[in-house]
Protein backbone atom coordinates (compact mmCIF):
# COMPACT_ATOMS: atom_id res chain seq x y z
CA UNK A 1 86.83 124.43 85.71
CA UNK A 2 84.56 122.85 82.89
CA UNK A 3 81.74 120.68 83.41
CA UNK A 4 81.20 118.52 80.63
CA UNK A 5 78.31 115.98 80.99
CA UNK A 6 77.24 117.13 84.05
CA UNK A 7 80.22 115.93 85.75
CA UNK A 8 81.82 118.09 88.06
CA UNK A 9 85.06 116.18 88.45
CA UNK A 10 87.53 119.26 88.96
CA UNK A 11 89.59 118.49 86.36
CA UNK A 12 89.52 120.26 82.45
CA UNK A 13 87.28 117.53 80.96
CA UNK A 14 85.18 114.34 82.53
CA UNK A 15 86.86 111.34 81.65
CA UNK A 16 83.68 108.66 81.61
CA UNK A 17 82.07 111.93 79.64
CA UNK A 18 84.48 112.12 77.45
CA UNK A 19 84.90 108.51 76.64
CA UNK A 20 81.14 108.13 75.83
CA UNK A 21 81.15 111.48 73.44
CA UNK A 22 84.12 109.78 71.47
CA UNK A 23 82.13 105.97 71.57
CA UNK A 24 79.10 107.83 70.61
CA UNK A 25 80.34 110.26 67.55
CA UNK A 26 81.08 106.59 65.52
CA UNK A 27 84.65 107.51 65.50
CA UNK A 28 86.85 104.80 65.16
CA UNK A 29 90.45 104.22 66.83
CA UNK A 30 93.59 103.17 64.69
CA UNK A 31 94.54 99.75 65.38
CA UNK A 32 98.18 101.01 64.26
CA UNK A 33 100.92 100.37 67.12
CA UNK A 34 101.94 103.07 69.49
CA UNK A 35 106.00 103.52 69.13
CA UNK A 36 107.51 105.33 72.25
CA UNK A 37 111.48 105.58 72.51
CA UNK A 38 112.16 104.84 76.12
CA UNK A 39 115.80 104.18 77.80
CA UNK A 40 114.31 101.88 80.77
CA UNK A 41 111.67 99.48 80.68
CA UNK A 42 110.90 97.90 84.07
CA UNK A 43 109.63 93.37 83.26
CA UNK A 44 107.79 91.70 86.23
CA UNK A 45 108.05 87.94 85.79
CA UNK A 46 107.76 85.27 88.18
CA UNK A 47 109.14 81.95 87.48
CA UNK A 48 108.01 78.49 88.39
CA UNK A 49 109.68 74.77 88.03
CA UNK A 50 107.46 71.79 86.88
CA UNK A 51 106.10 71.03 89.75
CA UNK A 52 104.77 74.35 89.72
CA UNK A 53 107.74 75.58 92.88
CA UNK A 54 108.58 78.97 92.80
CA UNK A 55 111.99 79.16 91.14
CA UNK A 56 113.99 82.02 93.39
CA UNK A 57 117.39 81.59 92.62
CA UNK A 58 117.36 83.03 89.15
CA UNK A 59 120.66 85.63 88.62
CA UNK A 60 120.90 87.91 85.75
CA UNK A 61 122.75 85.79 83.27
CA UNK A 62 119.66 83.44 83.88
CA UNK A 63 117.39 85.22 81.88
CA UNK A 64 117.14 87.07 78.39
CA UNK A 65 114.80 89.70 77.30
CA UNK A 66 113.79 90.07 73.22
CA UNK A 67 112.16 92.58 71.94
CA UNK A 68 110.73 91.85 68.17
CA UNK A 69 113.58 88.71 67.88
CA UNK A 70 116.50 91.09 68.88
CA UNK A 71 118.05 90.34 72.86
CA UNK A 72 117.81 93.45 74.84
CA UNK A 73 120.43 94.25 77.62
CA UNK A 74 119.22 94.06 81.00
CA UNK A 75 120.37 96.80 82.87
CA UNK A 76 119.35 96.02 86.61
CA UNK A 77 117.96 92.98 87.88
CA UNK A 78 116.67 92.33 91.36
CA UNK A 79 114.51 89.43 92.54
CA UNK A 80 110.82 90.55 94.72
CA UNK A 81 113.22 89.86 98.12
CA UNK A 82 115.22 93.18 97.10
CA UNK A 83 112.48 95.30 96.28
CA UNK A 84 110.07 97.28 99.00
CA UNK A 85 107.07 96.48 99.09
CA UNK A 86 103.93 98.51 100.54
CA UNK A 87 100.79 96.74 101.78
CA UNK A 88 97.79 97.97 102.71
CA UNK A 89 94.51 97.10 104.56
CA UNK A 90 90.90 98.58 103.87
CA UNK A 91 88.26 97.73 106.16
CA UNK A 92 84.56 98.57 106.25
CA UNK A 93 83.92 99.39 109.38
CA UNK A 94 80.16 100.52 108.45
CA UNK A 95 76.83 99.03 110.40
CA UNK A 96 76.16 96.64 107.50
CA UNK A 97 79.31 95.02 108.12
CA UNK A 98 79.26 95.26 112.20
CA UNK A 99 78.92 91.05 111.90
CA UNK A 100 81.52 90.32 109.81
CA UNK A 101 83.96 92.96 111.64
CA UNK A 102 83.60 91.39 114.60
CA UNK A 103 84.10 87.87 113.52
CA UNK A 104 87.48 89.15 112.19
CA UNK A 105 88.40 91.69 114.48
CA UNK A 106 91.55 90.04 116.10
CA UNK A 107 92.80 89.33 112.45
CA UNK A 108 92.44 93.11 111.16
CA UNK A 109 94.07 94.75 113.81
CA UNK A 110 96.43 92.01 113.90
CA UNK A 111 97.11 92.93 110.21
């Protein structure tokens, strides 16, 4: 393991350390575009009508995807009803917060 900065983050090199011995050496980064070849590239998009409704009956021949003016083929499609999703709840529990814990306390464990 290598402390660099003084960090001792467990890892080969400090990020934050790191970052501020590249900002401070006056070294510049390329404004050049990064190219990657990928097969799959996973669009998040959420639709809404004029009166700003939630449009959810969108099917795959509803939408098109470019990519620099040329249509891309969309290989799966599923709407946020098809996908899991995960939720989680952090609460502080801590003395400074006793007042505002027990104010809510029905609702968190609810939760």
């Amino acid at each position: 393991m290598r402390i660099l900065g003084g960090c001792n983050c467990g890892v080969s090199a400090c990020p934050i350390a790191l970052l501020i011995a590249i900002l401070s050496s006056g070294l510049t980064f390329s404004q050049e575009p990064i190219h990657v070849a990928v097969n799959l590239v996973n669009v998040a998009f959420s639709v809404r009508d004029r009166r700003g409704a939630l449009v959810d009956s969108l099917s795959k021949e509803d939408v098109e995807v470019y990519e620099d003016a040329v249509p891309q083929k969309i290989s799966f499609f599923a709407k946020s009803t098809d996908v899991p999703l995960t939720m989680g709840l952090v609460v502080d529990v801590s003395g400074s917060q006793d007042h505002f814990s027990k104010q809510h306390e029905h609702d968190w464990k609810y939760f």
